[in-house]
C-alpha atoms as a PDB file:
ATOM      1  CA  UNK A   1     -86.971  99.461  76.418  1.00  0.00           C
ATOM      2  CA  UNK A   2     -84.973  98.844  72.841  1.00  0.00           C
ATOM      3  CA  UNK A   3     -88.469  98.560  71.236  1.00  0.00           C
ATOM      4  CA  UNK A   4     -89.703 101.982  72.668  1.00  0.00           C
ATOM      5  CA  UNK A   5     -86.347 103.198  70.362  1.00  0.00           C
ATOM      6  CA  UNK A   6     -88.627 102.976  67.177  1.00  0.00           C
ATOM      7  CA  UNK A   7     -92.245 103.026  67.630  1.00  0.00           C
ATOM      8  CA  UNK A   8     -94.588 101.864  65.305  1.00  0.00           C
ATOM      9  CA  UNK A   9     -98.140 102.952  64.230  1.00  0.00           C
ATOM     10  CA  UNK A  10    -100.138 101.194  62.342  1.00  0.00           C
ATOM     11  CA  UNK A  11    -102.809 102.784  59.894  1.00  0.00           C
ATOM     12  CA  UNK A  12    -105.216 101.399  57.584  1.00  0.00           C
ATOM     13  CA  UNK A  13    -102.940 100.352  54.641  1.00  0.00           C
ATOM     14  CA  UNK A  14     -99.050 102.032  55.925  1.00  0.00           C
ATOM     15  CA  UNK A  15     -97.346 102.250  59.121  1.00  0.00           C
ATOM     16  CA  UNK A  16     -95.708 105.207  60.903  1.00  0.00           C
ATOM     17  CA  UNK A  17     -92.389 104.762  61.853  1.00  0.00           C
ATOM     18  CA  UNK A  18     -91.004 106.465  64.485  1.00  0.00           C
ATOM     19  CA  UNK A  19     -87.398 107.383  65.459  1.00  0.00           C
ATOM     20  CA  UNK A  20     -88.010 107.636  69.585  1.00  0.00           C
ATOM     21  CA  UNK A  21     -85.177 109.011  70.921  1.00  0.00           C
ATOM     22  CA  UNK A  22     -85.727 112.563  71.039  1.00  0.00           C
ATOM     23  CA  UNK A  23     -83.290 113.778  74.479  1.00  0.00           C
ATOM     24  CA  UNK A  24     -80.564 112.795  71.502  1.00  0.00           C
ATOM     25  CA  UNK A  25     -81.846 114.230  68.641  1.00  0.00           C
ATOM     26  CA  UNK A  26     -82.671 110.261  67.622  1.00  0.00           C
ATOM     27  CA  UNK A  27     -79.006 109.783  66.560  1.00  0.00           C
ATOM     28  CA  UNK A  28     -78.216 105.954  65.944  1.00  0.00           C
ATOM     29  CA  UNK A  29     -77.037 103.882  68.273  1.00  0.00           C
ATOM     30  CA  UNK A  30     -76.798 100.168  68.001  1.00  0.00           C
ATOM     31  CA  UNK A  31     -80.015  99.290  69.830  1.00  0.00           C
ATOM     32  CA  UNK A  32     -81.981 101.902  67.284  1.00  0.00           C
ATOM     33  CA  UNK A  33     -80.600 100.427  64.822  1.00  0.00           C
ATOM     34  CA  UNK A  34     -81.985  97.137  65.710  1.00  0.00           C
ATOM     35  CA  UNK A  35     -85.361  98.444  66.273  1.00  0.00           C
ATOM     36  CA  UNK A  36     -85.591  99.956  62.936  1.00  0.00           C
ATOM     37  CA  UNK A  37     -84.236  97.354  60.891  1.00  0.00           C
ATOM     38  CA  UNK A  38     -86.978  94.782  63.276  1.00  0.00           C
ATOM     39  CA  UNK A  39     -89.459  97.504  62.667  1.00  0.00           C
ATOM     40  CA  UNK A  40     -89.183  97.602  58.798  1.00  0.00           C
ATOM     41  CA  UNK A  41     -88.737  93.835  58.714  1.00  0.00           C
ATOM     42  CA  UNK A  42     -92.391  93.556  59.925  1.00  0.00           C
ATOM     43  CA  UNK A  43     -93.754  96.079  57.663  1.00  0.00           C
ATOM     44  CA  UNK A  44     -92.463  94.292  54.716  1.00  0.00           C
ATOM     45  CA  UNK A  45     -93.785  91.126  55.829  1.00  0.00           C
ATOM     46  CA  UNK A  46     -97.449  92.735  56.467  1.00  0.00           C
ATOM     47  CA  UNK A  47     -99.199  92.646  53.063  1.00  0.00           C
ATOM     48  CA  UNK A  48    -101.237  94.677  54.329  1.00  0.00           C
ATOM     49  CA  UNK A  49     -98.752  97.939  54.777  1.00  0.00           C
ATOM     50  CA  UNK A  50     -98.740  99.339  51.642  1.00  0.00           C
ATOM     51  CA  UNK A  51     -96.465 102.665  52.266  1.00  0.00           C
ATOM     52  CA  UNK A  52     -94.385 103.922  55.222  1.00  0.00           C
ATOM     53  CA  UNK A  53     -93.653 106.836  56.853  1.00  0.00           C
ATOM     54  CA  UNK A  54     -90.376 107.713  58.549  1.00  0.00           C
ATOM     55  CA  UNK A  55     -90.073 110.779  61.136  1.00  0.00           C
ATOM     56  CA  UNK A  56     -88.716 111.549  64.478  1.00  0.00           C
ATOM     57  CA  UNK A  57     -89.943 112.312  67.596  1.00  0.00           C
ATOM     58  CA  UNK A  58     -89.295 115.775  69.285  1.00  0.00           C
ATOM     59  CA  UNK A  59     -87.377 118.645  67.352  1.00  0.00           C
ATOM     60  CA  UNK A  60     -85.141 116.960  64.790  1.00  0.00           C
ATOM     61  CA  UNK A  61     -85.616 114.004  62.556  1.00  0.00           C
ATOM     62  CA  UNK A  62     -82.204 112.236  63.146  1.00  0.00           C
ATOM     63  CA  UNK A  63     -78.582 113.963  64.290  1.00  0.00           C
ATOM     64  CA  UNK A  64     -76.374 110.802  62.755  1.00  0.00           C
ATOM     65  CA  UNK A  65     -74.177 108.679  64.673  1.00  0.00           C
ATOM     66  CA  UNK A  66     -75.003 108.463  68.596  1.00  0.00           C
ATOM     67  CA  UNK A  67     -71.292 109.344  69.295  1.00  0.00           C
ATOM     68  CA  UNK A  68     -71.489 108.451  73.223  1.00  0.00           C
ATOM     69  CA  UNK A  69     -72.510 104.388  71.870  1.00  0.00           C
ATOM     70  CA  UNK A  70     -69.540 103.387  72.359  1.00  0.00           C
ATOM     71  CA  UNK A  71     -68.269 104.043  68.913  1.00  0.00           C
ATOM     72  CA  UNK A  72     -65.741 106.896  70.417  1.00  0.00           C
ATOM     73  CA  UNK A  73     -63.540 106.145  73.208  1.00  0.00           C
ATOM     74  CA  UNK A  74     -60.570 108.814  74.051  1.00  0.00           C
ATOM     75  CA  UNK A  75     -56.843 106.816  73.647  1.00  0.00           C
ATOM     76  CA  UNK A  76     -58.844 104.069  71.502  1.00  0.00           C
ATOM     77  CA  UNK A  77     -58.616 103.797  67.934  1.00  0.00           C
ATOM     78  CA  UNK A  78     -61.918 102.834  66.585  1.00  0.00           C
ATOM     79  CA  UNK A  79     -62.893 100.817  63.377  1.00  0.00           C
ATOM     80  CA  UNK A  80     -65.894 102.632  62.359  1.00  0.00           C
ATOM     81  CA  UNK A  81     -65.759 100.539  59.198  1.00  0.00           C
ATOM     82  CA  UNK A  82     -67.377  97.716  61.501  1.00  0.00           C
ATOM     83  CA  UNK A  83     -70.288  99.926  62.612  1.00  0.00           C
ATOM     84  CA  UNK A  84     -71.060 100.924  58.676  1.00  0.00           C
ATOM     85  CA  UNK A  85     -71.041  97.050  57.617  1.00  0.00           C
ATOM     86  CA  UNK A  86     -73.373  96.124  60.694  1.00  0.00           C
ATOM     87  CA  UNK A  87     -75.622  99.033  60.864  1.00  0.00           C
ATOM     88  CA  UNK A  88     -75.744 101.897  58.102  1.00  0.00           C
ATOM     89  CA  UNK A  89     -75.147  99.707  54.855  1.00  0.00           C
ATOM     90  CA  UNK A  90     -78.287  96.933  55.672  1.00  0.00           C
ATOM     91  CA  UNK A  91     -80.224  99.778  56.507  1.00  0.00           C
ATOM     92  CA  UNK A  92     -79.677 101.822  53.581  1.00  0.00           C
ATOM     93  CA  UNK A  93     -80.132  98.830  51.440  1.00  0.00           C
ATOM     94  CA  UNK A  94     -83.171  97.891  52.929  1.00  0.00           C
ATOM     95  CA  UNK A  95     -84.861 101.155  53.018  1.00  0.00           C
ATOM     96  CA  UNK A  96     -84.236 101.404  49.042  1.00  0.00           C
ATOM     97  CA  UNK A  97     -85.484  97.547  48.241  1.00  0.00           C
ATOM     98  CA  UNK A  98     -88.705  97.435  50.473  1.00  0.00           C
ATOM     99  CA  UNK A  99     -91.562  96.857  47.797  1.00  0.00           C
ATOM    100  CA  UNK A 100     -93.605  99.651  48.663  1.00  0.00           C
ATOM    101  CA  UNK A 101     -93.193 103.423  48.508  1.00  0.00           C
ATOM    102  CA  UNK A 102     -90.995 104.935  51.999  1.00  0.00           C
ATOM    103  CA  UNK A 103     -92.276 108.600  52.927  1.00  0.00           C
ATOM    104  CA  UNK A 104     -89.638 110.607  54.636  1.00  0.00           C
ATOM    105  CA  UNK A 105     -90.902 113.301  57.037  1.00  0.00           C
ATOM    106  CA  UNK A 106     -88.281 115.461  57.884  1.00  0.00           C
ATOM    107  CA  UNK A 107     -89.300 117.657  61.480  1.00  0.00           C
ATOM    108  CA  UNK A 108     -86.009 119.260  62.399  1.00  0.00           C
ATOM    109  CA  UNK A 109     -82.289 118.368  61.683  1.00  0.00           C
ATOM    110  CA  UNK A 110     -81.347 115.791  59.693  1.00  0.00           C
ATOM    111  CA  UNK A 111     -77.442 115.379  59.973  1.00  0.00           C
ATOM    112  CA  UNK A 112     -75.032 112.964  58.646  1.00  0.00           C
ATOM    113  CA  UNK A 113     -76.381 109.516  58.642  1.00  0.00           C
ATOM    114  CA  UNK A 114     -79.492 111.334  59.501  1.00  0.00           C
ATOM    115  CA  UNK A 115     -79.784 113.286  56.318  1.00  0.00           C
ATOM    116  CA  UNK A 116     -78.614 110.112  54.110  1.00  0.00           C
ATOM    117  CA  UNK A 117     -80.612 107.855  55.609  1.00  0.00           C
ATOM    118  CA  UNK A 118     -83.672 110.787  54.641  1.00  0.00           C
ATOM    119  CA  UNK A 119     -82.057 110.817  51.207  1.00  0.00           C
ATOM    120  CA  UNK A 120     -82.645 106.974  50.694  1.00  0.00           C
ATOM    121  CA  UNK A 121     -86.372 106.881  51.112  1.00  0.00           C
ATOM    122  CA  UNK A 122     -88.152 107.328  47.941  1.00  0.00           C
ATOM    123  CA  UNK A 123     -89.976 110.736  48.764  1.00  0.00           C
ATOM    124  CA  UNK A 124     -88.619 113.324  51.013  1.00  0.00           C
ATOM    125  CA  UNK A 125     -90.916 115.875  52.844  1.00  0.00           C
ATOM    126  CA  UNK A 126     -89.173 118.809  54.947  1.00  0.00           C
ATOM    127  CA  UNK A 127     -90.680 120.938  57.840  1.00  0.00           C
ATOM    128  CA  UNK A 128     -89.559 125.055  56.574  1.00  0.00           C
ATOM    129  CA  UNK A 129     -87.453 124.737  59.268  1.00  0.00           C
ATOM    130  CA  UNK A 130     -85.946 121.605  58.692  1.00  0.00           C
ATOM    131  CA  UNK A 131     -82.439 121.741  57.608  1.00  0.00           C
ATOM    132  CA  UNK A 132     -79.549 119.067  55.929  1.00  0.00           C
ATOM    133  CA  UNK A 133     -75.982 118.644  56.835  1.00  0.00           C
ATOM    134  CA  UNK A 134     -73.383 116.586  55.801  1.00  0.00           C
ATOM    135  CA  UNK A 135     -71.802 116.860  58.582  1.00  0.00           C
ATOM    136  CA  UNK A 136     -68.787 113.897  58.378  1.00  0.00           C
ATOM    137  CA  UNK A 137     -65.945 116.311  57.359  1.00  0.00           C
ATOM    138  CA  UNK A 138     -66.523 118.865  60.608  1.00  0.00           C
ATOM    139  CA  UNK A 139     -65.140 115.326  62.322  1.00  0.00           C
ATOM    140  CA  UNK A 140     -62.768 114.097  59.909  1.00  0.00           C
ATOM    141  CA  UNK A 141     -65.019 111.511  58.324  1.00  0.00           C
ATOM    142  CA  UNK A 142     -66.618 110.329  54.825  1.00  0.00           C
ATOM    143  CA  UNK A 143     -70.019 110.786  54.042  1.00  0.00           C
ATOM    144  CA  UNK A 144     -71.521 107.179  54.469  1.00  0.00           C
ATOM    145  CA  UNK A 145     -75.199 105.594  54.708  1.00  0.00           C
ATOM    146  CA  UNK A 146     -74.905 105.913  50.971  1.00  0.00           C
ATOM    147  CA  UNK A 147     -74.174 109.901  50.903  1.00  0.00           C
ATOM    148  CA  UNK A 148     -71.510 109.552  48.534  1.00  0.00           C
ATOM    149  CA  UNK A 149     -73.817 108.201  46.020  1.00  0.00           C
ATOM    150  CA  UNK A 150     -76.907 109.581  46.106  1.00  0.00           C
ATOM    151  CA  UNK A 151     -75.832 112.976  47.140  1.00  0.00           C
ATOM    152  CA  UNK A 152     -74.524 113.787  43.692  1.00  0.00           C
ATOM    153  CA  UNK A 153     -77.356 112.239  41.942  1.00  0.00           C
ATOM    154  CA  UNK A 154     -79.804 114.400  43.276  1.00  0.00           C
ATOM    155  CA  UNK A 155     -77.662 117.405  43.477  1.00  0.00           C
ATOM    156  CA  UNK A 156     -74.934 117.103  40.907  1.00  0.00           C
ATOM    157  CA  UNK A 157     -71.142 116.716  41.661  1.00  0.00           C
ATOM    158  CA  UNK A 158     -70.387 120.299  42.558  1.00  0.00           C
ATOM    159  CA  UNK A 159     -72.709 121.183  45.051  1.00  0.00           C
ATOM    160  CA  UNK A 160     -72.321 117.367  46.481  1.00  0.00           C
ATOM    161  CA  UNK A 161     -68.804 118.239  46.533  1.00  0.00           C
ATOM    162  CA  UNK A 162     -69.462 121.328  48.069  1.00  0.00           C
ATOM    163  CA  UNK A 163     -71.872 119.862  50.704  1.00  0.00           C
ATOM    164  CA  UNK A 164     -69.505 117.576  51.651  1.00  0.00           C
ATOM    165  CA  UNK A 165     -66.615 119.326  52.231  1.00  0.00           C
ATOM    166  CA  UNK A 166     -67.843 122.392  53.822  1.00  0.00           C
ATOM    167  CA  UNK A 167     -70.106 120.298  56.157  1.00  0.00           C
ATOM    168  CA  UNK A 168     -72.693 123.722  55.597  1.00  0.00           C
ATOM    169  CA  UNK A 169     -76.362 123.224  56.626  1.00  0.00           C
ATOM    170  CA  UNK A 170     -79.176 123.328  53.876  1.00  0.00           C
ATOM    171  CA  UNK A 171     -82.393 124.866  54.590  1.00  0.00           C
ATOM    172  CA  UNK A 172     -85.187 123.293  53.607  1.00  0.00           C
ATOM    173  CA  UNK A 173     -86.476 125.266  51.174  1.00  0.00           C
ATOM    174  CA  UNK A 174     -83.213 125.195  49.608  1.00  0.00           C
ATOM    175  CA  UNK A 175     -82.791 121.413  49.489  1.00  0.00           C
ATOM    176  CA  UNK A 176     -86.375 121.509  47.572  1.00  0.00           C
ATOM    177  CA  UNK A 177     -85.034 124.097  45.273  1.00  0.00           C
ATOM    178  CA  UNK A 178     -81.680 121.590  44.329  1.00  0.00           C
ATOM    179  CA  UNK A 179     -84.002 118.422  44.160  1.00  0.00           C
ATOM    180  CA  UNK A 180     -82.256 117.101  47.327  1.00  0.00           C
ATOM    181  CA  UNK A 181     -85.837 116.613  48.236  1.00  0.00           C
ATOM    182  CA  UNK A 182     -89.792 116.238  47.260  1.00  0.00           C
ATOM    183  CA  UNK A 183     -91.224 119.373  49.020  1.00  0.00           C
ATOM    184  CA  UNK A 184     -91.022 121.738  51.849  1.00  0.00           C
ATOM    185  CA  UNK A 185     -94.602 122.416  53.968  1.00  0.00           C
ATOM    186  CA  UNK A 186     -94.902 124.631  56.759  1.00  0.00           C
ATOM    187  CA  UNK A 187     -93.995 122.793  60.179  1.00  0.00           C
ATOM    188  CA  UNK A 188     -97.921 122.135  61.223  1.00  0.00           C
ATOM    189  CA  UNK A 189     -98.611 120.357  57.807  1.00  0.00           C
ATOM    190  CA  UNK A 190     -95.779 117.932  57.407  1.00  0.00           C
ATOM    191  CA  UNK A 191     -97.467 115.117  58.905  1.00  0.00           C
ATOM    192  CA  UNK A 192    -100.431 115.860  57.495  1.00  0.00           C
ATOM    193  CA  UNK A 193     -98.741 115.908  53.878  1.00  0.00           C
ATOM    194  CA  UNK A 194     -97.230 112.663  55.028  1.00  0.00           C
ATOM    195  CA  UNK A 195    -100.012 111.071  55.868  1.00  0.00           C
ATOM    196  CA  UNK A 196    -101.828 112.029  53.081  1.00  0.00           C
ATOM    197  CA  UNK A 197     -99.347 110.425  50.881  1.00  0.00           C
ATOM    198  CA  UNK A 198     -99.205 107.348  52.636  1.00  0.00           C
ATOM    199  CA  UNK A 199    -103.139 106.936  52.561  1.00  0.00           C
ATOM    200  CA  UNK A 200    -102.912 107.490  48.810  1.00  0.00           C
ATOM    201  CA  UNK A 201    -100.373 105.230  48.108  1.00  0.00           C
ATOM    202  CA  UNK A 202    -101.922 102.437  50.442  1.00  0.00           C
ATOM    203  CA  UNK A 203    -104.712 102.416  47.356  1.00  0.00           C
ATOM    204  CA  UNK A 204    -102.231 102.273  44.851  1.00  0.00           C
ATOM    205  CA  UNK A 205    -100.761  99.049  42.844  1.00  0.00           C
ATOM    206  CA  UNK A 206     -98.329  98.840  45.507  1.00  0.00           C
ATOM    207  CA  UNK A 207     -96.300  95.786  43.171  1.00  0.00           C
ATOM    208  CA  UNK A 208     -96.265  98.322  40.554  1.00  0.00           C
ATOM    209  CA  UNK A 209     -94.992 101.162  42.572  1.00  0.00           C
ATOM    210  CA  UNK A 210     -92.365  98.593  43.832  1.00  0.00           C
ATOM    211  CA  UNK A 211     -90.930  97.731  40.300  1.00  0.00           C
ATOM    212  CA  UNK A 212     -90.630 101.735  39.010  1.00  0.00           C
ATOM    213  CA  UNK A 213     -88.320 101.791  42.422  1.00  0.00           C
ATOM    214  CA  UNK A 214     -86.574  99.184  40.984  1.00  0.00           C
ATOM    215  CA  UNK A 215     -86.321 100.390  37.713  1.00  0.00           C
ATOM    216  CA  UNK A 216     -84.716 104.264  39.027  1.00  0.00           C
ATOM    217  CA  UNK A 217     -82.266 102.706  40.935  1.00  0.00           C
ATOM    218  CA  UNK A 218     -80.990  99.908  38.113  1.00  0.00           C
ATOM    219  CA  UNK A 219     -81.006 103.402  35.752  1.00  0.00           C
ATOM    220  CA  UNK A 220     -78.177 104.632  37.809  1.00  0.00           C
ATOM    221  CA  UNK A 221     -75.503 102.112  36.352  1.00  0.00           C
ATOM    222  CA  UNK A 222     -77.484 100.704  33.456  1.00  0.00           C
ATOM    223  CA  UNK A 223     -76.700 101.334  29.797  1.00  0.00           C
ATOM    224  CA  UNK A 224     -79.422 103.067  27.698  1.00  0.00           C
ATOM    225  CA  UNK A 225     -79.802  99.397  26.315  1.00  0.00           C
ATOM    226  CA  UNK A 226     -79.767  97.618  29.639  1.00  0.00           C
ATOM    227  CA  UNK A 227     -82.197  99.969  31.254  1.00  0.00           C
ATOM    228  CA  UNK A 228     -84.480  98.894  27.408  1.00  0.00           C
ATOM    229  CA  UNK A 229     -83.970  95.283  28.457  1.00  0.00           C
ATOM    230  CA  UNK A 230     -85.116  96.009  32.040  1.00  0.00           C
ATOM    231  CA  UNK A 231     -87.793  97.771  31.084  1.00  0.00           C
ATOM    232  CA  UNK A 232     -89.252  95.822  28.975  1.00  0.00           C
ATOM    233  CA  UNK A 233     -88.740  93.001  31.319  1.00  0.00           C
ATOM    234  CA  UNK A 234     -90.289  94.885  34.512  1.00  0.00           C
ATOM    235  CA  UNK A 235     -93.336  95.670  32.197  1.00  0.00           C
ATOM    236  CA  UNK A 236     -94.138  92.047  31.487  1.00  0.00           C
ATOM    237  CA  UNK A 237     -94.363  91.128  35.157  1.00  0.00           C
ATOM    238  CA  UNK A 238     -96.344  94.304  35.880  1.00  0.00           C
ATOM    239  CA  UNK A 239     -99.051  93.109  33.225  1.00  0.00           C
ATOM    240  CA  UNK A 240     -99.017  89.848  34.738  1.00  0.00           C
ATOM    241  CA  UNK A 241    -100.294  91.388  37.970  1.00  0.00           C
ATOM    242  CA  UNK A 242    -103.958  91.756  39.139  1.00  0.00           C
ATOM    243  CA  UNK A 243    -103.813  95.172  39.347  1.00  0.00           C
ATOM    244  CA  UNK A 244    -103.104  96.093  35.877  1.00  0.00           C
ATOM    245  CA  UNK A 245    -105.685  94.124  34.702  1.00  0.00           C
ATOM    246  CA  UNK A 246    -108.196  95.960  37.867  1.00  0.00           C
ATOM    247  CA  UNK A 247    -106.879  98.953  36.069  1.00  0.00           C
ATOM    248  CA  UNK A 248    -107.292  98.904  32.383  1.00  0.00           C
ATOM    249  CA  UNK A 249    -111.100  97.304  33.696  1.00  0.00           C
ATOM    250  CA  UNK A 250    -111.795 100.359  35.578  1.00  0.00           C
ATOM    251  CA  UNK A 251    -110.609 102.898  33.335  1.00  0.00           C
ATOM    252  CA  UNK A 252    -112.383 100.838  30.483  1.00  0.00           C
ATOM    253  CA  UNK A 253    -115.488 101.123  32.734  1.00  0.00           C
ATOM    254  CA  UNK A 254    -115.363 104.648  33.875  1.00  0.00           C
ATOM    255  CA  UNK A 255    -115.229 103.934  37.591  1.00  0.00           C
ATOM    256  CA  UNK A 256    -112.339 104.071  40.473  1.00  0.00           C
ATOM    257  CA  UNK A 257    -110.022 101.149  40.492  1.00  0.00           C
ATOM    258  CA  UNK A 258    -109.823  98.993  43.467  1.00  0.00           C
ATOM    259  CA  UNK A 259    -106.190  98.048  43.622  1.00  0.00           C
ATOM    260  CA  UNK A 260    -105.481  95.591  45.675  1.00  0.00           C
ATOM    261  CA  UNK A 261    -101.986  96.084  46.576  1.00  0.00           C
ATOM    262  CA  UNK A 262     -99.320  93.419  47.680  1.00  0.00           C
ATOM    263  CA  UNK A 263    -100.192  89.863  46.640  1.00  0.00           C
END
């Protein structure tokens, strides 16, 4: 069924999220689309997921675009523009606005979409033998689920160039060196690391963890005094919050803080 496309596993305080498709290397095809999207809908509207976790079933993480979904027909001229508008561009967007911190657990391949969709999550985490390609150009295309932009922010412009052009996979403990990701573990760790980062954050002051996402991503087009403004804007509602005050009270009385996350 659809659903099975995206399974989801709920822990105490995050959810593991599932791409279930692994005959295909969980490329996207309409109906996974739909079961992600329905997937991270619910875990947004859960106050009690805190943190998510993104990884794939099987030997790769996600090989892009699900070519035999009817977006490639031979004689037919497609307009892939419609499948980016209905599918990759709400996804990307709502990966990088969910209120609470998205763990990426890379466990093979991640290729086009694949690898952008990795790159919009807020931490990245690589198997060793993971490995990144940008692979639009080997096919004619343009980077898209946001690859154009946050490719050369993490990279700079002349690798990102580079990347995309040359379509050339990147290991994963290369992509760590460049900052195209968080960290590389050995293959039988990864979910472990991932889970251990979710549990942490799912203790965290998730609202406050949810407005420093805001804040990196406004920093990208902001002016040194915009991003002032914002900041000093984004601070005032995170003193407002219950868990600053929990905070300052616990460090004031030298004991753990007992966040308590979404309101």
């Amino acid at each position: 069924m659809d659903k099975d496309l995206v399974t989801s596993d709920i822990r105490e305080g995050y959810r593991v999220l599932t791409l279930n498709k692994p005959d295909r290397l969980n490329s996207f095809s309409a109906a996974m689309h739909t079961a992600l999207m329905t997937a991270l809908v619910d875990a947004e509207a859960d106050n009690a997921c805190r943190a998510l976790i993104l990884t794939g079933a099987g030997r790769g993480f996600c090989a892009g675009q699900d070519l035999s979904d009817g977006v490639f027909t031979p004689d037919e001229t497609p307009d892939l523009s419609v499948t980016i508008e209905k599918f990759y561009s709400p996804l990307v967007r709502r990966l990088r606005s969910l209120p609470l911190p998205v763990i990426c657990a890379v466990n093979g391949v991640a290729a086009g979409a694949g690898a952008n969709v990795a790159f919009a999550c807020d931490i990245v985490i690589a198997a060793r033998s993971a490995k990144f390609i940008q692979a639009f150009a080997k096919l004619g295309l343009v980077p898209d689920a946001g690859g154009t932009w946050i490719l050369p922010r993490l990279v700079g412009i002349a690798r990102a160039r580079a990347l995309a052009l040359l379509a050339e996979p990147v290991p994963a403990e290369q992509a760590e060196a460049w900052g195209m990701i968080w960290k590389t573990v050995d293959d039988v760790g990864l979910m472990s690391e991932a889970h251990r980062l979710a549990a942490y954050f799912a203790t965290q002051p998730t609202a406050g963890l949810a407005l420093i996402k805001q804040a990196l991503d406004a920093s990208e087009t902001n002016s040194l005094d915009q991003q002032l403004d914002l900041e000093r804007d984004l601070q005032g509602q995170a003193g407002r919050t219950p868990d600053y005050l929990e905070g300052v009270t616990a460090f004031l009385d030298k004991r753990a803080p007992r966040f308590v996350g979404r309101q």
